[in-house]
Protein backbone atom coordinates (compact mmCIF):
# COMPACT_ATOMS: atom_id res chain seq x y z
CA UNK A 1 0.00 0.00 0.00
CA UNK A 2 1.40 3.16 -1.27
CA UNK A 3 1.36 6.19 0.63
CA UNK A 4 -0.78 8.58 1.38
CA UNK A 5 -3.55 6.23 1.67
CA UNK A 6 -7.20 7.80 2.30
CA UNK A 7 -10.16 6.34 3.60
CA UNK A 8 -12.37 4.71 1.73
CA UNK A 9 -15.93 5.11 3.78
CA UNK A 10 -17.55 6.40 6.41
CA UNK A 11 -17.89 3.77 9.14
CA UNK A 12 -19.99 5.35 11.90
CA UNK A 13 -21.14 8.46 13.13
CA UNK A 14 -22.63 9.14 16.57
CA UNK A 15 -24.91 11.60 17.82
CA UNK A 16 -26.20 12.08 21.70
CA UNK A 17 -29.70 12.74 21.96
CA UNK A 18 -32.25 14.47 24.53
CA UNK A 19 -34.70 11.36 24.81
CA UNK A 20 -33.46 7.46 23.09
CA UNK A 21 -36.96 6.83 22.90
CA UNK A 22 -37.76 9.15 20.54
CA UNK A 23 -34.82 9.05 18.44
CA UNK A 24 -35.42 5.58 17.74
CA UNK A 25 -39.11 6.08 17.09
CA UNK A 26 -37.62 9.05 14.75
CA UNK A 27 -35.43 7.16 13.38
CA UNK A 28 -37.12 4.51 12.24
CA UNK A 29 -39.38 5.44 10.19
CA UNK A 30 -36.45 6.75 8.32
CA UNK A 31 -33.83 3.99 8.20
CA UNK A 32 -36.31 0.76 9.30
CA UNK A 33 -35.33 -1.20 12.16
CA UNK A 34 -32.58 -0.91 14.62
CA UNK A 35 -29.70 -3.35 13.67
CA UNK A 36 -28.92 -3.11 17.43
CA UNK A 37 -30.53 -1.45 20.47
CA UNK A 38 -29.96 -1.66 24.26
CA UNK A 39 -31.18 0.87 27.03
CA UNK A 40 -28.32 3.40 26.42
CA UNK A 41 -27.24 3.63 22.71
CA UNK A 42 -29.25 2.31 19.59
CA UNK A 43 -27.54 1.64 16.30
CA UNK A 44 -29.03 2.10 12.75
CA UNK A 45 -27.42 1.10 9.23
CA UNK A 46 -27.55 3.18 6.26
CA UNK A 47 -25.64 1.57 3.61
CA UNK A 48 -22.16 0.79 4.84
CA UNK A 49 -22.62 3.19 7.50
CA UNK A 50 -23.41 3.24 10.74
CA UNK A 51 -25.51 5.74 12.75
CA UNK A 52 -25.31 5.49 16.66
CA UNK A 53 -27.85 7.62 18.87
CA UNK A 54 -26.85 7.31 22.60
CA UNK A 55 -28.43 9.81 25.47
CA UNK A 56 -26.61 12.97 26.40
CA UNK A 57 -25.07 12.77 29.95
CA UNK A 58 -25.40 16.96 30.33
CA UNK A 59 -28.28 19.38 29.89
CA UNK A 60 -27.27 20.84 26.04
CA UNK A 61 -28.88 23.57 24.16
CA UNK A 62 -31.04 23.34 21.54
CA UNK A 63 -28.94 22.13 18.19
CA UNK A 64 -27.86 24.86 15.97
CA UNK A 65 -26.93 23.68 12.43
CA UNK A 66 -25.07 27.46 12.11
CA UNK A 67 -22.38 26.68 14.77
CA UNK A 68 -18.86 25.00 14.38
CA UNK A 69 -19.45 21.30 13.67
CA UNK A 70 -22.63 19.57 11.91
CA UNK A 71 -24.71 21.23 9.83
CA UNK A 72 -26.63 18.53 8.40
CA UNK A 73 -26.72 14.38 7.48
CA UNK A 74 -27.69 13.53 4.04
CA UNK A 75 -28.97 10.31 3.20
CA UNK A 76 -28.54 9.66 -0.68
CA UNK A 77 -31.46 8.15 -2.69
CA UNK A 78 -30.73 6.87 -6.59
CA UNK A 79 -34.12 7.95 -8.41
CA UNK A 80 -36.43 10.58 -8.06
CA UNK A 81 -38.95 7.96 -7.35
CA UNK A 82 -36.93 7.15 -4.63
CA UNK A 83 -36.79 10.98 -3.59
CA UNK A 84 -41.05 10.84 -4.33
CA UNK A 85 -41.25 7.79 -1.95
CA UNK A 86 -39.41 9.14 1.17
CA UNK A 87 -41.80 12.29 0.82
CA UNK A 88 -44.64 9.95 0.80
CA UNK A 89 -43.40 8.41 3.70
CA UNK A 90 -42.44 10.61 5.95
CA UNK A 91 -46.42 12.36 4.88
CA UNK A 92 -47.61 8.65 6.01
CA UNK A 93 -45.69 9.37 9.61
CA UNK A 94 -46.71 12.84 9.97
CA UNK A 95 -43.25 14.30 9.81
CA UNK A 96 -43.20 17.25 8.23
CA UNK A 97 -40.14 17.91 5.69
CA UNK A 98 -39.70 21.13 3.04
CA UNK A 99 -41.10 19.00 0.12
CA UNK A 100 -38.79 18.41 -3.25
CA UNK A 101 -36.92 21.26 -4.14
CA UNK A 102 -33.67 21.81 -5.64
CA UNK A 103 -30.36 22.44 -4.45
CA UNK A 104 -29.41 26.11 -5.51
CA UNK A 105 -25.32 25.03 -5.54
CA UNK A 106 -25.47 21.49 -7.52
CA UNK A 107 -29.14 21.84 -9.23
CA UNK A 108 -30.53 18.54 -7.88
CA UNK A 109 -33.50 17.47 -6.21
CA UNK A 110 -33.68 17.15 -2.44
CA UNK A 111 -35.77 17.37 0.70
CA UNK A 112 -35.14 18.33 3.99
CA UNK A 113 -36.35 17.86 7.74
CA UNK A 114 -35.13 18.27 10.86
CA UNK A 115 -34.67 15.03 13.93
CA UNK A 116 -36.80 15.80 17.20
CA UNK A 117 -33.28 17.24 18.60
CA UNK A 118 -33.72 19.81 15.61
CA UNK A 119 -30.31 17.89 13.76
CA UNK A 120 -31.06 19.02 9.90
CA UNK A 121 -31.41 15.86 7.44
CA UNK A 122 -31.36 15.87 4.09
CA UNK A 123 -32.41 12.80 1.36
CA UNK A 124 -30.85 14.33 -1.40
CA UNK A 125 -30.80 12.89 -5.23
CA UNK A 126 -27.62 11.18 -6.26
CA UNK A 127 -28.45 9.21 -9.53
CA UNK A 128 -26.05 6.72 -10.95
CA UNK A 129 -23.68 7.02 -13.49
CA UNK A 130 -24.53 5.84 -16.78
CA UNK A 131 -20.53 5.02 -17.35
């Protein structure tokens, strides 16, 4: 292996929440079931990735996506279909989301929402190359 060598995926990301509970419940609907869960940290997969959600040990202010650090998870979908069916989901749930619009820096189709800790998420249109 040559050098410099650069990673080739994202293996997990965590995020502490206000209430497990409802983060899974959340979360969910989004991503299907829980690959793992216990009383202190649930674990989702989307794709290769995975997504932890464990409790917050300290009283935290409301999430601001304009500070230093995360402004917002996007979850890529192939098809616009696809994009069509997560709005028609989430409508199912009662979750509300900004509807399909388009991205005003790379002119494609998303939609986003924010988590019940106010964390920004975005399903945003990444077709495949016809290569």
């Amino acid at each position: 292996m040559g050098f410099p060598f650069y990673p080739q995926f994202v293996d997990h990301l965590v995020f502490l929440v206000e209430d497990l509970i409802r983060t899974r419940k959340f979360y969910e609907i989004l991503l299907g079931p829980p690959i793992q869960s216990s009383e202190d940290s649930v674990m989702f997969l989307a794709g290769g990735t995975r997504i932890f959600f464990a409790p917050t040990l300290h009283t935290i202010p409301t999430f601001d996506k304009e500070r230093i650090g995360l402004n917002h998870m996007a979850f890529g979908v192939r098809t616009l279909e696809e994009l069509r069916q997560t709005a028609k989901q989430l409508d199912t749930a009662g979750i509300w989301h900004s509807g399909i619009v388009i991205d005003h820096y790379g002119s494609k189709e998303f939609l986003w929402l924010d988590d019940p800790d106010q964390i920004r998420l975005e399903f945003y249109l990444r077709a495949e190359s016809k290569d």
